[in-house]
PDB file of N, CA and C in Angstrom:
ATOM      1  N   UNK A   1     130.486 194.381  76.072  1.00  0.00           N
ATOM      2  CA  UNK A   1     130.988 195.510  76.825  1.00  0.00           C
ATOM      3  C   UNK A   1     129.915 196.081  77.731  1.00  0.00           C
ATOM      4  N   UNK A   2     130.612 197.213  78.407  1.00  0.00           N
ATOM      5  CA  UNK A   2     129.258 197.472  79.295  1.00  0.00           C
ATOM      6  C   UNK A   2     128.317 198.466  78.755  1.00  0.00           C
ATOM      7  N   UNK A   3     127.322 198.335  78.912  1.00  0.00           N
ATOM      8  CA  UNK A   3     126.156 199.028  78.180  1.00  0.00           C
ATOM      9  C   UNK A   3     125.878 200.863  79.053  1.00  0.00           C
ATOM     10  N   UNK A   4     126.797 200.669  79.817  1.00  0.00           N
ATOM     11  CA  UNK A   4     126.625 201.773  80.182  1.00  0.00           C
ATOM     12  C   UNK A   4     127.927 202.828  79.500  1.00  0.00           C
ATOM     13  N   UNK A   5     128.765 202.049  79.439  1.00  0.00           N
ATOM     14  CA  UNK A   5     129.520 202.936  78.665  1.00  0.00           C
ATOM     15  C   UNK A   5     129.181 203.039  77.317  1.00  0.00           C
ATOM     16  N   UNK A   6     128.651 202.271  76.718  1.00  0.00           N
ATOM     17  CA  UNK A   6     128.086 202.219  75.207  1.00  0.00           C
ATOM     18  C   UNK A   6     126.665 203.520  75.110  1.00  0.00           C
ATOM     19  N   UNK A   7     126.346 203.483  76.431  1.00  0.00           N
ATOM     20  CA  UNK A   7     125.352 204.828  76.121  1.00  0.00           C
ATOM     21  C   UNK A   7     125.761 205.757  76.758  1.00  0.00           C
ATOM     22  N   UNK A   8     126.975 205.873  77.072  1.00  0.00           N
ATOM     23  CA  UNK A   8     127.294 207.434  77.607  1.00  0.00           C
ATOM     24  C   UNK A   8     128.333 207.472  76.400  1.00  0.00           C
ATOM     25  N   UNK A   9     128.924 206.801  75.360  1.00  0.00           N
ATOM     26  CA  UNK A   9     129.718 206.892  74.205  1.00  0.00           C
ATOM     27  C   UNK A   9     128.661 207.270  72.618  1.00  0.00           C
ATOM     28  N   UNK A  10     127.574 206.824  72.634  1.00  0.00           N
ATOM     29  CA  UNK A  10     126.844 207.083  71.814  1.00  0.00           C
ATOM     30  C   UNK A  10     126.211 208.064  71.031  1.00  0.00           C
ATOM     31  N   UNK A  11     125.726 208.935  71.499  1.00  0.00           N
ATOM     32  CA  UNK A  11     125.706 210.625  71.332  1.00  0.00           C
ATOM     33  C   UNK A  11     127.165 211.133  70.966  1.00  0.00           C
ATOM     34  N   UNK A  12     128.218 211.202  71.883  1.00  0.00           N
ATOM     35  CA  UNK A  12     129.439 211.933  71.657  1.00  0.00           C
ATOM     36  C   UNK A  12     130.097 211.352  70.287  1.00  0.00           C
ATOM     37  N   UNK A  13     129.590 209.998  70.256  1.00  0.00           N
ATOM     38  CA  UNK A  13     130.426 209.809  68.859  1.00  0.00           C
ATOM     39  C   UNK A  13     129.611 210.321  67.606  1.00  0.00           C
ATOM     40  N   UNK A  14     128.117 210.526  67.806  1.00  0.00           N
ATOM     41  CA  UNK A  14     127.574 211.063  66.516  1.00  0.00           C
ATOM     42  C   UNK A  14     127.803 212.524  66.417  1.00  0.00           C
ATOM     43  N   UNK A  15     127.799 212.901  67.605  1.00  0.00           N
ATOM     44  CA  UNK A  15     128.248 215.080  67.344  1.00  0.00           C
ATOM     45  C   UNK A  15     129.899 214.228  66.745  1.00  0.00           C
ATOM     46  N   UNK A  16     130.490 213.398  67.297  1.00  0.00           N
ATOM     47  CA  UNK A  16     132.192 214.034  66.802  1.00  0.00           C
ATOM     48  C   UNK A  16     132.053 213.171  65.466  1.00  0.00           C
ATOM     49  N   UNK A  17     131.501 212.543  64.552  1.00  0.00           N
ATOM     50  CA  UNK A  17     131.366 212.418  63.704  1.00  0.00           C
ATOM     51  C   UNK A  17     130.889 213.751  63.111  1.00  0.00           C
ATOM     52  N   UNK A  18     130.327 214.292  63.465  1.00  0.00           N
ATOM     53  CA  UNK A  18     129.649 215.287  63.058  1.00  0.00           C
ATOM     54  C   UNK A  18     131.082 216.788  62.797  1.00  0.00           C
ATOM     55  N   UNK A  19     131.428 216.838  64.007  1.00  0.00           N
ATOM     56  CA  UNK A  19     132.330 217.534  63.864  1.00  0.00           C
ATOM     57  C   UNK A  19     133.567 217.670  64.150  1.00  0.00           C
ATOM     58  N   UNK A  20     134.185 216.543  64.181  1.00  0.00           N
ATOM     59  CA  UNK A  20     135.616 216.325  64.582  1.00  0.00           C
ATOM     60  C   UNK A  20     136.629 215.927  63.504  1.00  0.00           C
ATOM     61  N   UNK A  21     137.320 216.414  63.085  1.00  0.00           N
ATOM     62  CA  UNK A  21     137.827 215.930  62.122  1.00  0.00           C
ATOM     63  C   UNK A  21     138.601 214.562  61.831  1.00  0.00           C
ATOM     64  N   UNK A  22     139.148 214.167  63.363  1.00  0.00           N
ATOM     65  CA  UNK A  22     139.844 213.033  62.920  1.00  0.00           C
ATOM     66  C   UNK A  22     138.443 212.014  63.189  1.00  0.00           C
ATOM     67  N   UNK A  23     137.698 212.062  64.202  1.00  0.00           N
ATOM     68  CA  UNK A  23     136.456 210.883  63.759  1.00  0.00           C
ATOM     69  C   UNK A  23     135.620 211.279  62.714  1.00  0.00           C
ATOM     70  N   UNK A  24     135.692 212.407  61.764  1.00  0.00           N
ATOM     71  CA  UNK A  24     134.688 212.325  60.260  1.00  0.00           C
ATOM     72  C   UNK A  24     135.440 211.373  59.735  1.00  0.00           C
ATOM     73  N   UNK A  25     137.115 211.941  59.653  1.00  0.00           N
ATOM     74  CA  UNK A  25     137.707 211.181  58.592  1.00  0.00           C
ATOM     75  C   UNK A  25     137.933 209.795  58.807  1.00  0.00           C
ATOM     76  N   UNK A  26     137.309 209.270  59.632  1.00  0.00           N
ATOM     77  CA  UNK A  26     137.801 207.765  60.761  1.00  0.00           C
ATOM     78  C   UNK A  26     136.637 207.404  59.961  1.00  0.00           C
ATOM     79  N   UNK A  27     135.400 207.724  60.342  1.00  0.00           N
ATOM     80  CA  UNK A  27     134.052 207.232  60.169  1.00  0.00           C
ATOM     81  C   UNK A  27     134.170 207.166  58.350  1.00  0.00           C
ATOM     82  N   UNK A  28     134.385 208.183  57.922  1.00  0.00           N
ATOM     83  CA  UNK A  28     134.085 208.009  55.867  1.00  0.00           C
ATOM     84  C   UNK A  28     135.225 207.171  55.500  1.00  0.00           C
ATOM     85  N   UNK A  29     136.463 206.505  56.000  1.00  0.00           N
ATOM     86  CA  UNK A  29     136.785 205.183  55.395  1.00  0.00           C
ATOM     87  C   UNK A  29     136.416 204.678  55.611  1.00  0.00           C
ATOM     88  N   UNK A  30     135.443 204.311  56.657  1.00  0.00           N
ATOM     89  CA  UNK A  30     134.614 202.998  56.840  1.00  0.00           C
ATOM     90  C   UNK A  30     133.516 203.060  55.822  1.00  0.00           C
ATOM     91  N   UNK A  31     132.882 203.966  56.411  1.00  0.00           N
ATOM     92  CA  UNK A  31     131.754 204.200  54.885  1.00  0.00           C
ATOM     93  C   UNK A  31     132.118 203.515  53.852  1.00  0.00           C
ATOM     94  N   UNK A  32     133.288 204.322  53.653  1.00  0.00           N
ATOM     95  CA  UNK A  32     133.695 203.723  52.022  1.00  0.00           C
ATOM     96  C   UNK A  32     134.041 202.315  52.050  1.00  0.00           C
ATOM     97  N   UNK A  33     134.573 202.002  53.053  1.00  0.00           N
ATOM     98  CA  UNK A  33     134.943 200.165  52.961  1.00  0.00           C
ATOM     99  C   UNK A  33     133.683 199.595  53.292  1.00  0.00           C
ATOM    100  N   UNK A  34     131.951 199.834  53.090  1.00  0.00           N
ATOM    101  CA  UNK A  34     130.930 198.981  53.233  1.00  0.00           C
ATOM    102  C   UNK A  34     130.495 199.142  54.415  1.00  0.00           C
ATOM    103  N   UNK A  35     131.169 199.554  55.294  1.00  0.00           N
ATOM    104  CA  UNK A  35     130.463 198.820  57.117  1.00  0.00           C
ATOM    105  C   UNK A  35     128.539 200.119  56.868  1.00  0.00           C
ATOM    106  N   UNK A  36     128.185 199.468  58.118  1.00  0.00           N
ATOM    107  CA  UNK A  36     127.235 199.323  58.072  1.00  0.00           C
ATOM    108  C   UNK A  36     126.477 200.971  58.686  1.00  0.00           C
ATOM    109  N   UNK A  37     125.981 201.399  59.120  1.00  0.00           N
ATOM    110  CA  UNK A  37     126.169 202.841  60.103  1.00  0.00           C
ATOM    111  C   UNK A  37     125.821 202.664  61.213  1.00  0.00           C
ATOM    112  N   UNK A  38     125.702 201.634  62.306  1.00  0.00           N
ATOM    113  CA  UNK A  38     126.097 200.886  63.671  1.00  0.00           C
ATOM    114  C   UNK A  38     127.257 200.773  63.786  1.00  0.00           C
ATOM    115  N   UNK A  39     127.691 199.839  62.310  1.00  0.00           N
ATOM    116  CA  UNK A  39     128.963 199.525  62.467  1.00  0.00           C
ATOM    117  C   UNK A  39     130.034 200.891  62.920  1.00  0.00           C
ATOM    118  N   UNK A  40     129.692 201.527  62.064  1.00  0.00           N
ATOM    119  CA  UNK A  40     130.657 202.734  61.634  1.00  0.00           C
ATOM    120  C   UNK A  40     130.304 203.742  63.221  1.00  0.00           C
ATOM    121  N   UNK A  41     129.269 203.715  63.948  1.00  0.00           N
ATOM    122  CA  UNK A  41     129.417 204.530  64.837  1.00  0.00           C
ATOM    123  C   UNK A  41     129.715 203.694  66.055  1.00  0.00           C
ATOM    124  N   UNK A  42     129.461 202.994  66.346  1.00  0.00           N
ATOM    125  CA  UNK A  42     130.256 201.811  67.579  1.00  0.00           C
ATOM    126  C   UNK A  42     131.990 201.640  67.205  1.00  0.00           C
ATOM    127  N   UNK A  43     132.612 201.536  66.250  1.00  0.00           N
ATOM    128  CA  UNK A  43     133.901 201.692  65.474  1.00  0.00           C
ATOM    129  C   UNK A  43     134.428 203.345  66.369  1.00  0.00           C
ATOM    130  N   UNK A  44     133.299 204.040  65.924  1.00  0.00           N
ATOM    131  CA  UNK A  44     133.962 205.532  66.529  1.00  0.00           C
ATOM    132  C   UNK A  44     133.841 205.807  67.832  1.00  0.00           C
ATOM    133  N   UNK A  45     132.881 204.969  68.311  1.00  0.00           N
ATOM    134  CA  UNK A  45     132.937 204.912  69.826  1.00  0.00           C
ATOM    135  C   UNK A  45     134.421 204.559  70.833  1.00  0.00           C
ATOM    136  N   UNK A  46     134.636 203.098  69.749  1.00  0.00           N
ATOM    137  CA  UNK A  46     135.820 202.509  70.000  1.00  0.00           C
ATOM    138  C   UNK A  46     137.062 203.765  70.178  1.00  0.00           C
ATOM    139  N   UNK A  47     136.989 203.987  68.855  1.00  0.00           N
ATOM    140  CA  UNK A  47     138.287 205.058  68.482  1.00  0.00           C
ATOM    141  C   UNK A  47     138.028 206.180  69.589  1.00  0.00           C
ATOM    142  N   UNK A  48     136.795 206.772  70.159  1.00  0.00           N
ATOM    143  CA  UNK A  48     137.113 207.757  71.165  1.00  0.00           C
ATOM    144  C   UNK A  48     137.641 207.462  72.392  1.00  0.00           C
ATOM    145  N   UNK A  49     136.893 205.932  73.101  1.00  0.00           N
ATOM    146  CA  UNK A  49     137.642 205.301  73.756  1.00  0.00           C
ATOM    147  C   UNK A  49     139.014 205.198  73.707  1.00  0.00           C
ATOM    148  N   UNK A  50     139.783 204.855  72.651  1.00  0.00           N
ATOM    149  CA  UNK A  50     141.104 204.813  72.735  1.00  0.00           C
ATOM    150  C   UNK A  50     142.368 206.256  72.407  1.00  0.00           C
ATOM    151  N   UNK A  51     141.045 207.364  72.216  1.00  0.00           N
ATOM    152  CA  UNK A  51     141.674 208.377  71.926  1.00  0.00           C
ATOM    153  C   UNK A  51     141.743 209.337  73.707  1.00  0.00           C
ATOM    154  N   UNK A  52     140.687 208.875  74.341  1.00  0.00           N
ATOM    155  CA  UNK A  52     140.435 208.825  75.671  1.00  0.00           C
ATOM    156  C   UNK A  52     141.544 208.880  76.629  1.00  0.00           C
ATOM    157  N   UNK A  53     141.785 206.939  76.562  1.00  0.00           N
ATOM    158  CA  UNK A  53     143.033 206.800  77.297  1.00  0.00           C
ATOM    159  C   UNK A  53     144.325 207.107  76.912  1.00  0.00           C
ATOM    160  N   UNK A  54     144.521 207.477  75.955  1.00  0.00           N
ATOM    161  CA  UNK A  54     145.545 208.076  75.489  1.00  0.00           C
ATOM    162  C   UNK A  54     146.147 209.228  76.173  1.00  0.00           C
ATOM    163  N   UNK A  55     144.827 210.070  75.922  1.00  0.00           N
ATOM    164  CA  UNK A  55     144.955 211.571  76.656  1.00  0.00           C
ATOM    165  C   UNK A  55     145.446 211.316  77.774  1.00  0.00           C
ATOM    166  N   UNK A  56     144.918 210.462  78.641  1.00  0.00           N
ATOM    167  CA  UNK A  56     144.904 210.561  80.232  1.00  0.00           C
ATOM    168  C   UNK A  56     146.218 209.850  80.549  1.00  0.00           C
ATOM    169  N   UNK A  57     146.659 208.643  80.008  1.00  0.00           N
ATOM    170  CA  UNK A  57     147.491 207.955  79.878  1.00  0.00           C
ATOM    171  C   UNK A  57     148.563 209.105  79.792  1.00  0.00           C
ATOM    172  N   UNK A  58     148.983 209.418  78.658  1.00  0.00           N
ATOM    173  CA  UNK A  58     150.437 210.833  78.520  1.00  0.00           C
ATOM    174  C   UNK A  58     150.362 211.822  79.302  1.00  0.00           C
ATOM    175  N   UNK A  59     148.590 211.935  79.804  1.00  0.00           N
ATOM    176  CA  UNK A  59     148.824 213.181  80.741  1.00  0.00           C
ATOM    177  C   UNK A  59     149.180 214.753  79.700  1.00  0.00           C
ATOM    178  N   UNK A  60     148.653 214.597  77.959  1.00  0.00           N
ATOM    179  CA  UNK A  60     149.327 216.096  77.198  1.00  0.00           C
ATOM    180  C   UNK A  60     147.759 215.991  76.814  1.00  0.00           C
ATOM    181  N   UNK A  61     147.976 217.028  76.242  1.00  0.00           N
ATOM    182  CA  UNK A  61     146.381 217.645  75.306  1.00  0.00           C
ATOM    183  C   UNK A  61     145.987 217.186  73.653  1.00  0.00           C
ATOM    184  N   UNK A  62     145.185 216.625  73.750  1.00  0.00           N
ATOM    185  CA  UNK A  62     144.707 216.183  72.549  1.00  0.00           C
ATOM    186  C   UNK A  62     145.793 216.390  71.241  1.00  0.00           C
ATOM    187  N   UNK A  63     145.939 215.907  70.247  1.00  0.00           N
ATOM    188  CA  UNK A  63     146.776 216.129  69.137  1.00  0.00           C
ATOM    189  C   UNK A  63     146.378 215.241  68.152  1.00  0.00           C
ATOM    190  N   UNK A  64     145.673 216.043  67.203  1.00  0.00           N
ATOM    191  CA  UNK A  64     144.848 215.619  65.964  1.00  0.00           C
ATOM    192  C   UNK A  64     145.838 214.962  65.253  1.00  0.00           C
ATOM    193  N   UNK A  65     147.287 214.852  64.852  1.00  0.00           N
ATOM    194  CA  UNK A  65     148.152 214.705  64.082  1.00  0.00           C
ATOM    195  C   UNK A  65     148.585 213.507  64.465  1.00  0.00           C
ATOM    196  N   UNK A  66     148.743 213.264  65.696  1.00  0.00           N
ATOM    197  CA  UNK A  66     148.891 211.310  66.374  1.00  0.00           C
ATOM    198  C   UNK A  66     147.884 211.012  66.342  1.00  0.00           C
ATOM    199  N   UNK A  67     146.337 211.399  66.550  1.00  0.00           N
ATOM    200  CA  UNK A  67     145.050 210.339  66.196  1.00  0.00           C
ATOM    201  C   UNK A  67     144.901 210.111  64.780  1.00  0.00           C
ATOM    202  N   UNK A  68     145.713 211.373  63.910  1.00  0.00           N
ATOM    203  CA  UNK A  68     144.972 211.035  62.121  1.00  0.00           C
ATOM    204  C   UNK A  68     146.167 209.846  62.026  1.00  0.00           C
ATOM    205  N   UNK A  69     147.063 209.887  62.707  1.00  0.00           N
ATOM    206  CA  UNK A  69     148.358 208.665  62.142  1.00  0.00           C
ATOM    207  C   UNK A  69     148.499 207.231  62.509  1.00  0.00           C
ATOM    208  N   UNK A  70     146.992 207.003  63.840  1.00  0.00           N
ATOM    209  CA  UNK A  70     146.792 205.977  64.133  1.00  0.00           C
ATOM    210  C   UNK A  70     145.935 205.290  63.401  1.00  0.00           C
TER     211      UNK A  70
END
């Protein structure tokens, strides 16, 4: 992928690990299933990425309740 998006995704996924609820709770099943903590924060990178286009895609405002159900 491109490395530039991988370092403008990098930071944002450790604060929203930090404080987001649907990427804590994204990130501690991985934990718990073994992955690695690269693994587990490139994984959440992913997931913001796709929580991203989502937003922009529907054109509505974030909704914790369709990202915890994906």
């Amino acid at each position: 992928g491109s490395s530039r998006l991988r370092g403008g995704l990098y930071m944002p996924a450790i604060v929203g690990i930090q404080h987001n609820e649907v990427l804590s709770e994204f990130a501690k099943r991985l934990k718990a299933n073994g992955k690695a903590p690269k693994q587990v924060i490139c994984a959440v990178m992913r997931k913001m990425l796709h929580l991203i286009y989502g937003v922009l895609k529907s054109n509505k405002p974030f909704d914790p309740g369709i990202a915890l159900a994906a």
